[in-house]
C-alpha atoms as a PDB file:
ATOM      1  CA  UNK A   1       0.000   0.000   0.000  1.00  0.00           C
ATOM      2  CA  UNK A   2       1.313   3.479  -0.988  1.00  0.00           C
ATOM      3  CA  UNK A   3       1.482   5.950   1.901  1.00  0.00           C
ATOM      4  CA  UNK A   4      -0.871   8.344   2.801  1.00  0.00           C
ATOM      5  CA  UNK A   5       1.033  10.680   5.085  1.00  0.00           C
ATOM      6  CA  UNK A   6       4.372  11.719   5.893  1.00  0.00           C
ATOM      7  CA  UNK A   7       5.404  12.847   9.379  1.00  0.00           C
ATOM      8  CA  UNK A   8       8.325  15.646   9.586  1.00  0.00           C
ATOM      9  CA  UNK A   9       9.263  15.509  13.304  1.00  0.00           C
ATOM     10  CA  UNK A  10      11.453  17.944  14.635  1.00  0.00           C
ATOM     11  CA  UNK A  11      13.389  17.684  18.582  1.00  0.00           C
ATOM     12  CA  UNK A  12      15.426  19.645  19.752  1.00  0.00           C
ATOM     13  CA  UNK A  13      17.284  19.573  23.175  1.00  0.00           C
ATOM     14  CA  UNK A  14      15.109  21.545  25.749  1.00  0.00           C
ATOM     15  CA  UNK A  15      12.288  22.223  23.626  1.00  0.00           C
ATOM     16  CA  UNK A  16       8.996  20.567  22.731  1.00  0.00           C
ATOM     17  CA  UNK A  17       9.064  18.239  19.918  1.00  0.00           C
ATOM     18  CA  UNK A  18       7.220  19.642  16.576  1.00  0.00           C
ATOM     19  CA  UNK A  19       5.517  17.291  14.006  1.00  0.00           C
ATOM     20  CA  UNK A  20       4.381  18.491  10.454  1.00  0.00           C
ATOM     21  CA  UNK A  21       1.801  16.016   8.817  1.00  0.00           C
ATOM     22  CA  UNK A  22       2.264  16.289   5.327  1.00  0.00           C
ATOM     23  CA  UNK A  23      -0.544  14.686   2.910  1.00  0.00           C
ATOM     24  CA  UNK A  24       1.194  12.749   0.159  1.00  0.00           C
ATOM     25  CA  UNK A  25      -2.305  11.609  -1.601  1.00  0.00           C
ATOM     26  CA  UNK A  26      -2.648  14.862  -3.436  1.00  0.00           C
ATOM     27  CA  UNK A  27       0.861  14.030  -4.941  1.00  0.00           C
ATOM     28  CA  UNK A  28       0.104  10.437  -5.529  1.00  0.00           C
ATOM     29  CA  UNK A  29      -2.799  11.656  -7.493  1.00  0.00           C
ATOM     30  CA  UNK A  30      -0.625  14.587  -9.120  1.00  0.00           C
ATOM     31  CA  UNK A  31       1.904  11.454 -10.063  1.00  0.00           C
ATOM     32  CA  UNK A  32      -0.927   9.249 -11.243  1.00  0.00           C
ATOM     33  CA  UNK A  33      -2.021  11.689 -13.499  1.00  0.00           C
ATOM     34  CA  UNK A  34       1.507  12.331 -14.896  1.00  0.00           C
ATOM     35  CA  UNK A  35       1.849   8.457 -15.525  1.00  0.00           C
ATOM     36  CA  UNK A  36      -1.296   8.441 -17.499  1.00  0.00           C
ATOM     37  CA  UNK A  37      -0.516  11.264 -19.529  1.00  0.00           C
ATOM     38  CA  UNK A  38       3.357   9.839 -20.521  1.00  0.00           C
ATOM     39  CA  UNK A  39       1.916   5.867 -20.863  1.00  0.00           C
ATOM     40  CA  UNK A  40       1.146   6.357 -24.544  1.00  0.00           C
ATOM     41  CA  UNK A  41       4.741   7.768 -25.564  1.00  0.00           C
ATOM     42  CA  UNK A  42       6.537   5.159 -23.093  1.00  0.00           C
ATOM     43  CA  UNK A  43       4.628   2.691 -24.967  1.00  0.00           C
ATOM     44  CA  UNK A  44       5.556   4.295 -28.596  1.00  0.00           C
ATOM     45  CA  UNK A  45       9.369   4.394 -27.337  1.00  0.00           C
ATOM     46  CA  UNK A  46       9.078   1.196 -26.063  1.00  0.00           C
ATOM     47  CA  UNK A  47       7.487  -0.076 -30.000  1.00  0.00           C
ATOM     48  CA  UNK A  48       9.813   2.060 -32.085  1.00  0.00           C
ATOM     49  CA  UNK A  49      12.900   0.681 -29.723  1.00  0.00           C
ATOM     50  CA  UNK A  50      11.601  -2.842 -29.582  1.00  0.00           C
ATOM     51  CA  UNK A  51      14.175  -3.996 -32.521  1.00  0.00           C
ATOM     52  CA  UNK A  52      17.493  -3.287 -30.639  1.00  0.00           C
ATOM     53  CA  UNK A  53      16.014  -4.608 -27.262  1.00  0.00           C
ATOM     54  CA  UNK A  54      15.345  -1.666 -25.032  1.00  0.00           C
ATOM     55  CA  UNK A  55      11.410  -2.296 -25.338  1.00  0.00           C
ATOM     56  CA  UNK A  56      11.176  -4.570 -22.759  1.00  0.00           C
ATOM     57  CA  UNK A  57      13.596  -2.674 -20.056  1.00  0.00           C
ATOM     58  CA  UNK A  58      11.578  -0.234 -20.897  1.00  0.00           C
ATOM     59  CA  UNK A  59       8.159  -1.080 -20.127  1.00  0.00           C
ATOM     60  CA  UNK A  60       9.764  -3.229 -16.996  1.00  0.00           C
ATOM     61  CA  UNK A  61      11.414   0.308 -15.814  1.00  0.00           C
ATOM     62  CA  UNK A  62       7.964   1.773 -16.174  1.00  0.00           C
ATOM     63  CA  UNK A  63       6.263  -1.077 -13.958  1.00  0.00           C
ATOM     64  CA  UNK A  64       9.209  -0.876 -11.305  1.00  0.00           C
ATOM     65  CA  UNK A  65       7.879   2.673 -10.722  1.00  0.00           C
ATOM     66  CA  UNK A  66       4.798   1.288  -9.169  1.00  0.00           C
ATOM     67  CA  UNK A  67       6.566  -1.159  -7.505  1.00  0.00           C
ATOM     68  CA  UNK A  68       8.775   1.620  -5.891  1.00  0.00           C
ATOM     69  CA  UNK A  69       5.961   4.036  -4.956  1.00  0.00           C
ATOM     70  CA  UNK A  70       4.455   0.764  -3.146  1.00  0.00           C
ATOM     71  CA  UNK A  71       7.539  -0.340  -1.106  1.00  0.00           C
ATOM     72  CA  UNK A  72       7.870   3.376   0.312  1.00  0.00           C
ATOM     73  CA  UNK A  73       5.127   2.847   3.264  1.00  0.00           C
ATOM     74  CA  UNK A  74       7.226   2.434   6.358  1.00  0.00           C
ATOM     75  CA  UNK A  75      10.439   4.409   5.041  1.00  0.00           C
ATOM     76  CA  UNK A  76      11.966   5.991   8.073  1.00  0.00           C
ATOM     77  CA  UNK A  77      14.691   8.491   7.543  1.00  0.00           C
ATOM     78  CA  UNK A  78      16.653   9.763  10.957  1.00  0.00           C
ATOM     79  CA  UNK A  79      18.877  13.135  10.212  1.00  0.00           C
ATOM     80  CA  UNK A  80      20.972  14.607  13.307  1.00  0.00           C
ATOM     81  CA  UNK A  81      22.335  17.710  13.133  1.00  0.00           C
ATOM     82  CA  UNK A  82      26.052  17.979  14.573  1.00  0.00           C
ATOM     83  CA  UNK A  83      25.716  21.441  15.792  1.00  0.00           C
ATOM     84  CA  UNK A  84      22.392  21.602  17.806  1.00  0.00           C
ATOM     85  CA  UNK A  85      21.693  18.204  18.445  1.00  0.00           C
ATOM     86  CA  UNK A  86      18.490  18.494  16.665  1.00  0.00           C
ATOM     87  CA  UNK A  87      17.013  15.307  15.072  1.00  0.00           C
ATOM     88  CA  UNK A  88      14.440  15.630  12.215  1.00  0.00           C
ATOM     89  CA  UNK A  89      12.589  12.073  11.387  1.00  0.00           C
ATOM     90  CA  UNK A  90      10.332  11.464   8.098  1.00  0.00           C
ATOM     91  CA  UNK A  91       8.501   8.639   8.440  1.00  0.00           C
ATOM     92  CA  UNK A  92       6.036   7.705   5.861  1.00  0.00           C
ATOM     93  CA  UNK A  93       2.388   6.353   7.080  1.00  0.00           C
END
């Protein structure tokens, strides 16, 4: 399942942890759209290149998009900061 959400969490030492929900189904949708529009000249490329064997990475390569956008619910990404000793977090829901 894609995710819905991403969380942008913010500590800092001595001061309240902050956490920014940012909706990621408008860009899904955004991205869905965009796939849509490009699937007829990916498919075109993908004909006129069939001959010298780059039609069938191709249209794999546009599959393993999907498969990427899939295996990106759970992604947790931990970022210190070596001055402050704040920690940011963006965890995908």
């Amino acid at each position: 399942m894609i995710p819905l959400w991403m969380w942008i969490r913010v500590e800092e030492p001595g001061r309240r942890r902050t956490a920014f929900p940012v909706p990621l189904f408008l860009a899904w949708l955004l991205l869905a759209a965009l796939l849509l529009l490009l699937l007829p000249f990916v498919l075109l490329a993908a004909l006129l290149s069939w001959p010298w064997g780059w039609g069938g990475p191709l249209l794999k390569m546009y599959g393993q998009l999907f498969v990427l956008i899939g295996s990106l619910s759970g992604l947790r990404i931990d970022v210190e900061s070596r001055e402050g000793g704040r920690v940011t977090r963006l965890v995908m829901k």
